[in-house]
Protein backbone atom coordinates (compact mmCIF):
# COMPACT_ATOMS: atom_id res chain seq x y z
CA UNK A 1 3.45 -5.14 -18.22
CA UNK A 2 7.00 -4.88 -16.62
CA UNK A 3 8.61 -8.13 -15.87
CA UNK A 4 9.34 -7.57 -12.53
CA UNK A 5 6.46 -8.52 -11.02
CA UNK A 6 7.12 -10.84 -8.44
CA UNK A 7 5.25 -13.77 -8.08
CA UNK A 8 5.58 -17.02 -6.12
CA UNK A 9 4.20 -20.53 -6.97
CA UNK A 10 2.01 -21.31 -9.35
CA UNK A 11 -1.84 -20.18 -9.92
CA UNK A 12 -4.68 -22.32 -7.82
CA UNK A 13 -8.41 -22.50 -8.28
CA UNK A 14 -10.49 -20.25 -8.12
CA UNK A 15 -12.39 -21.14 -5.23
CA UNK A 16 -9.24 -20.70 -2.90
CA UNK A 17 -10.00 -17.71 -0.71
CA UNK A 18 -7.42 -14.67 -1.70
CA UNK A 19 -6.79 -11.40 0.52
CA UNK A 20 -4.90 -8.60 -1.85
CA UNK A 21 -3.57 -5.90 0.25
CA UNK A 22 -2.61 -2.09 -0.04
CA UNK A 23 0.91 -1.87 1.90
CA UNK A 24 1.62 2.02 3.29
CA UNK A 25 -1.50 2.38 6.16
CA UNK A 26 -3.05 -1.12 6.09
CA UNK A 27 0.16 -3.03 6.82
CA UNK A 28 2.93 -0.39 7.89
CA UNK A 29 3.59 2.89 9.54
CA UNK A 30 5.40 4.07 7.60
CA UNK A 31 5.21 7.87 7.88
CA UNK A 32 8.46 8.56 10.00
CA UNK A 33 10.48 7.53 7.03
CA UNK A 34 8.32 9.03 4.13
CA UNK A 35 8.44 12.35 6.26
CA UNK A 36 11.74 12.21 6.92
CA UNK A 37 12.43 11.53 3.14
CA UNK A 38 9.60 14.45 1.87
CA UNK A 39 11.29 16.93 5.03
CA UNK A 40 14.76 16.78 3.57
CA UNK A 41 13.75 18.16 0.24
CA UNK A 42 11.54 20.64 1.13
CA UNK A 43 14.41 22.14 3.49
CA UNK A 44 16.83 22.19 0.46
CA UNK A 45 14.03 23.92 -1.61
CA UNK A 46 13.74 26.72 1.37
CA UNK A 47 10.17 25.37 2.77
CA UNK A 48 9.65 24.61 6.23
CA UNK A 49 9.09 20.88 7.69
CA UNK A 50 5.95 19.31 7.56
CA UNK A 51 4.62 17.25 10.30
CA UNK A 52 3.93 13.78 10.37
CA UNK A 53 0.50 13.68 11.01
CA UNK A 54 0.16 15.78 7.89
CA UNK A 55 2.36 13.57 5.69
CA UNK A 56 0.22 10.92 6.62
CA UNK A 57 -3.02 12.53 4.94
CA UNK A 58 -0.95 12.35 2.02
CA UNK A 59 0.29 9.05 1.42
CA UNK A 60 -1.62 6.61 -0.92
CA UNK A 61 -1.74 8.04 -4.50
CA UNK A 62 2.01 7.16 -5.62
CA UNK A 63 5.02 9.09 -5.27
CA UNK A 64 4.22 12.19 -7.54
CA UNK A 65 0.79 12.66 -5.92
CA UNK A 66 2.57 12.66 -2.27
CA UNK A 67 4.94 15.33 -3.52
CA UNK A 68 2.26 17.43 -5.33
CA UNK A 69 0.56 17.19 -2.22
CA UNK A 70 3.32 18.09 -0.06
CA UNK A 71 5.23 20.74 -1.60
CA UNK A 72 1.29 22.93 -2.17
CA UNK A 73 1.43 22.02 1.90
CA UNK A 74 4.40 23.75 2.29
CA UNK A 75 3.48 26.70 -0.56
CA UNK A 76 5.45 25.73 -2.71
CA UNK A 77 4.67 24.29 -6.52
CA UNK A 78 6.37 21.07 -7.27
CA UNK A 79 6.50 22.70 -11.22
CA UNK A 80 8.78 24.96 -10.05
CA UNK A 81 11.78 22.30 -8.32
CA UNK A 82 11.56 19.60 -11.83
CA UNK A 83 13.94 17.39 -10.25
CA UNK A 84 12.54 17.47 -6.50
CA UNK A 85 10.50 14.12 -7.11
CA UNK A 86 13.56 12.31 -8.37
CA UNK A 87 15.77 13.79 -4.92
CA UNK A 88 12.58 12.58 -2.71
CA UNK A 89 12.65 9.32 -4.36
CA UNK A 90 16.95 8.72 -3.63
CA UNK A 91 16.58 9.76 -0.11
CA UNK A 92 13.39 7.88 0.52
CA UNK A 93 15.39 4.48 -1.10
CA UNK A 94 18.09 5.06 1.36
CA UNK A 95 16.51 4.11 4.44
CA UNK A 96 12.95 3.38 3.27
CA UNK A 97 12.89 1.04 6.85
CA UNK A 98 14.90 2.77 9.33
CA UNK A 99 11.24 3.36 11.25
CA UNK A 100 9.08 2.00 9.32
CA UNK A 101 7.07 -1.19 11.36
CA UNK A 102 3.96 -3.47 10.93
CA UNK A 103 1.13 -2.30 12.91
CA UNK A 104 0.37 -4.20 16.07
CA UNK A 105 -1.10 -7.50 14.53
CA UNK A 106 -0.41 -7.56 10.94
CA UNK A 107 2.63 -9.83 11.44
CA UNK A 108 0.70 -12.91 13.12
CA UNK A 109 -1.93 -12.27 10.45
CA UNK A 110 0.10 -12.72 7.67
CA UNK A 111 1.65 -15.77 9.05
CA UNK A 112 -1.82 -17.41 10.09
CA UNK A 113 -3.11 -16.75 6.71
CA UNK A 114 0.06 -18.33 4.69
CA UNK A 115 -0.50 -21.41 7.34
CA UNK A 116 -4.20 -21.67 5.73
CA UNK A 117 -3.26 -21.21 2.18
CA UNK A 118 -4.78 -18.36 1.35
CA UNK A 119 -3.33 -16.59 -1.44
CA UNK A 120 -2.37 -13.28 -0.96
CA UNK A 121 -1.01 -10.28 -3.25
CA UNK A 122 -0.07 -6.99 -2.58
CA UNK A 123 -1.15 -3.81 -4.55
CA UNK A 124 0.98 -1.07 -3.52
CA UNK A 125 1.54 2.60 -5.10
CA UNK A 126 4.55 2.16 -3.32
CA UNK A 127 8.06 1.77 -5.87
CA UNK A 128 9.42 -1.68 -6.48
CA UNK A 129 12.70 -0.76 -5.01
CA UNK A 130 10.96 0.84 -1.67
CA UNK A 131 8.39 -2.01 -1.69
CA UNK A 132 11.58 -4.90 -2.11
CA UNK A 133 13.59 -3.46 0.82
CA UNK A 134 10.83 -2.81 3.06
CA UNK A 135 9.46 -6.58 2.57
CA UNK A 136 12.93 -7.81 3.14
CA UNK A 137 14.01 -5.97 6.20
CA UNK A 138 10.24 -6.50 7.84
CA UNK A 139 11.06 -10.79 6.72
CA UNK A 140 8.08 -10.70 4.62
CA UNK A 141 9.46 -11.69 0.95
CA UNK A 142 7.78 -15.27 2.00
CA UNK A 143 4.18 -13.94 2.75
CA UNK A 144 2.79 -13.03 -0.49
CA UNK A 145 2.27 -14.77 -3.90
CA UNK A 146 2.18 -12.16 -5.96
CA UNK A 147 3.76 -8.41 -5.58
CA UNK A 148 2.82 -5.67 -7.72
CA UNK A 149 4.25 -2.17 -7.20
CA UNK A 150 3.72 0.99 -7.91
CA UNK A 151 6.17 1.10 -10.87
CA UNK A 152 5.45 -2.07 -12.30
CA UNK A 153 2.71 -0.69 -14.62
CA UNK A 154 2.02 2.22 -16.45
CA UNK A 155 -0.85 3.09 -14.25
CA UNK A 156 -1.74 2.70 -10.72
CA UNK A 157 -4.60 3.02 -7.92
CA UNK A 158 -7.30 3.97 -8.20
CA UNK A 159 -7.28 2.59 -11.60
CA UNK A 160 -8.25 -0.74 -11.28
CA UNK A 161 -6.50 -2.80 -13.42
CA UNK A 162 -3.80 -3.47 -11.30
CA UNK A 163 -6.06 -5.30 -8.94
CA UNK A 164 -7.82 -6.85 -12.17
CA UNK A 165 -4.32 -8.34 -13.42
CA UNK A 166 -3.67 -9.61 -9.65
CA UNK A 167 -6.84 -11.12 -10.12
CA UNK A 168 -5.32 -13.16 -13.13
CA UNK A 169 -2.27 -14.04 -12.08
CA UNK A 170 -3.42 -15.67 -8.99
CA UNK A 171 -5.97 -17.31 -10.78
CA UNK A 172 -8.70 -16.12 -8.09
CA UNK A 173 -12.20 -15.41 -8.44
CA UNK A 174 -13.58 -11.88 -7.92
CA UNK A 175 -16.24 -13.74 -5.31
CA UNK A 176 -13.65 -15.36 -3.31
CA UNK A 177 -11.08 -12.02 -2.80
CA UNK A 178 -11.14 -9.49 -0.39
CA UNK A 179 -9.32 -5.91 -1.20
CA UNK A 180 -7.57 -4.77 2.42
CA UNK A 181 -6.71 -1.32 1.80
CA UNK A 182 -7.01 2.19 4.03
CA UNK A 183 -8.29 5.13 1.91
CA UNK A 184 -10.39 5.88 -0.84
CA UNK A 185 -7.73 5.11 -3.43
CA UNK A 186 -8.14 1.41 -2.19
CA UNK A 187 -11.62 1.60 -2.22
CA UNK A 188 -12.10 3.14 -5.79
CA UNK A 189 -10.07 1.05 -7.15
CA UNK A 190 -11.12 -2.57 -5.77
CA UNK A 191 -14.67 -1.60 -5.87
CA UNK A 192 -13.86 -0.52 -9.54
CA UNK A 193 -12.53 -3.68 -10.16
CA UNK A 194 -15.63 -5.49 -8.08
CA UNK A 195 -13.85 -6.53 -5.23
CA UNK A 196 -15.19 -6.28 -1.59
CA UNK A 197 -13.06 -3.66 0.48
CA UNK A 198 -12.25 -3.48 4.18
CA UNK A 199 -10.50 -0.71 5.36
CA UNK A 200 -7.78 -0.97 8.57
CA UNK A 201 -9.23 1.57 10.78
CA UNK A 202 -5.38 2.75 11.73
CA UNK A 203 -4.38 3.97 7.87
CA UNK A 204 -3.97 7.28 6.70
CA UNK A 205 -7.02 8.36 5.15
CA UNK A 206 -8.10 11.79 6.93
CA UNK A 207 -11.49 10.85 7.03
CA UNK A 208 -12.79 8.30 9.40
CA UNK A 209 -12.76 4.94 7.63
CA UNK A 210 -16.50 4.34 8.59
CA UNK A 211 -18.07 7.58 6.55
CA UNK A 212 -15.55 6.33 3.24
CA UNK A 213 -18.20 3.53 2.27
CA UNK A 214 -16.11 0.37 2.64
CA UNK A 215 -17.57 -3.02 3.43
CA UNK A 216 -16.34 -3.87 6.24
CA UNK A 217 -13.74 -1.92 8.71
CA UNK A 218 -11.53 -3.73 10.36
CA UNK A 219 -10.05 -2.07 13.84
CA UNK A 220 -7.49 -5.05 14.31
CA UNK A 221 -5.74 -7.13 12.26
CA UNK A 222 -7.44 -10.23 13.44
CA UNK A 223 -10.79 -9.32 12.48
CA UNK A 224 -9.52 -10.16 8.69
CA UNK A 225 -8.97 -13.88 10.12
CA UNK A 226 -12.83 -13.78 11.16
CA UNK A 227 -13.78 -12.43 7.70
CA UNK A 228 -11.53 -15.42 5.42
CA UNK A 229 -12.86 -17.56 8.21
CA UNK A 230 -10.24 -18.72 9.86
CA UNK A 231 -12.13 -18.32 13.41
């Protein structure tokens, strides 16, 4: 394990309700900057633009994944351009925020939950240096006690053991966490890891979130207050 995952306080007892979250889809939109980032390097590599609403089926399985995805969208192979993830990735980390915003909600949310003292980690695909600026632009570094990125580990979602080493560090029982994610890499991997799931109708999966077999869907952010029961 890296050392730079972040993590505030100290561990509490297991029967403290906790609420780990994906980050791209359940908690942002943040499309209009990952398309702007993916866009750029396509052009340079002679393939046309994608649209947003087509980026957004993409997002959710890590950087490499996304550009897989998007250069076969564009018909290209990403084999053939060996250093197009690496160009992505520097223009992406220079203005991973310039539109990226919380969904309607998700900021009173997170700030009811910290008032309660539930614990709450985030388990993003996302990298640590995209995932740092976008938390500190958006005033969030204070909302979670534990951050693991997408870098952090040699493996990530849907492999479960990122969730499973949240799990540890927060010192939280698998009966008293919810997984808040928005596509099937969420729910694979939290269901792998036997977490409940609830998926935030608004995220990116292409399929509707009610035929993707969560446990609960939530189609505003305050329905997760209802669910930790905080009324």
């Amino acid at each position: 394990m890296r050392n730079r995952i972040h993590q505030n306080g100290r561990r509490r007892r297991s029967g403290a309700p906790a609420v780990i979250f994906d980050l791209d889809g359940a908690l942002i939109h943040s499309t209009p900057d990952i398309a702007a980032a993916a866009n750029r390097i396509l052009v340079e590599d002679g393939a046309p633009a994608l649209p947003e609403a087509v980026v957004a089926g993409m997002v959710g399985g890590g950087a490499p994944r996304f550009m897989e995805r998007a250069y076969a969208a564009a018909g290209l192979s990403l084999q053939d351009y060996p250093d197009a993830l690496a160009r992505f990735l520097a223009a992406y980390h220079a203005g991973p925020v310039s539109r990226t915003r919380p969904f309607p909600g998700v900021d009173p949310m997170l700030r009811r939950l910290k008032r309660a003292g539930v614990r709450t980690a985030l388990c993003t695909n996302k990298p640590r240096a995209a995932t740092e600026r976008v938390l500190q632009r958006l005033n969030w570094t204070g909302y979670f006690d534990l951050v693991l990125a997408g870098d952090d580990l040699p493996f990530k979602k849907p492999d479960p053991r990122p969730i499973r080493i949240i799990l540890d560090l927060l010192g939280a029982a698998r009966r008293d966490t919810l997984f808040v994610g928005d596509t099937w890499v969420d729910i694979a991997a939290a269901k792998a890891a036997g977490l409940p799931v609830a998926l935030m109708s608004q995220g990116y999966a292409p399929d509707p979130a009610s035929s993707m077999g969560a446990d609960f869907i939530l189609n505003s952010p305050r329905m997760l207050n209802r669910l930790v029961r905080l009324g």
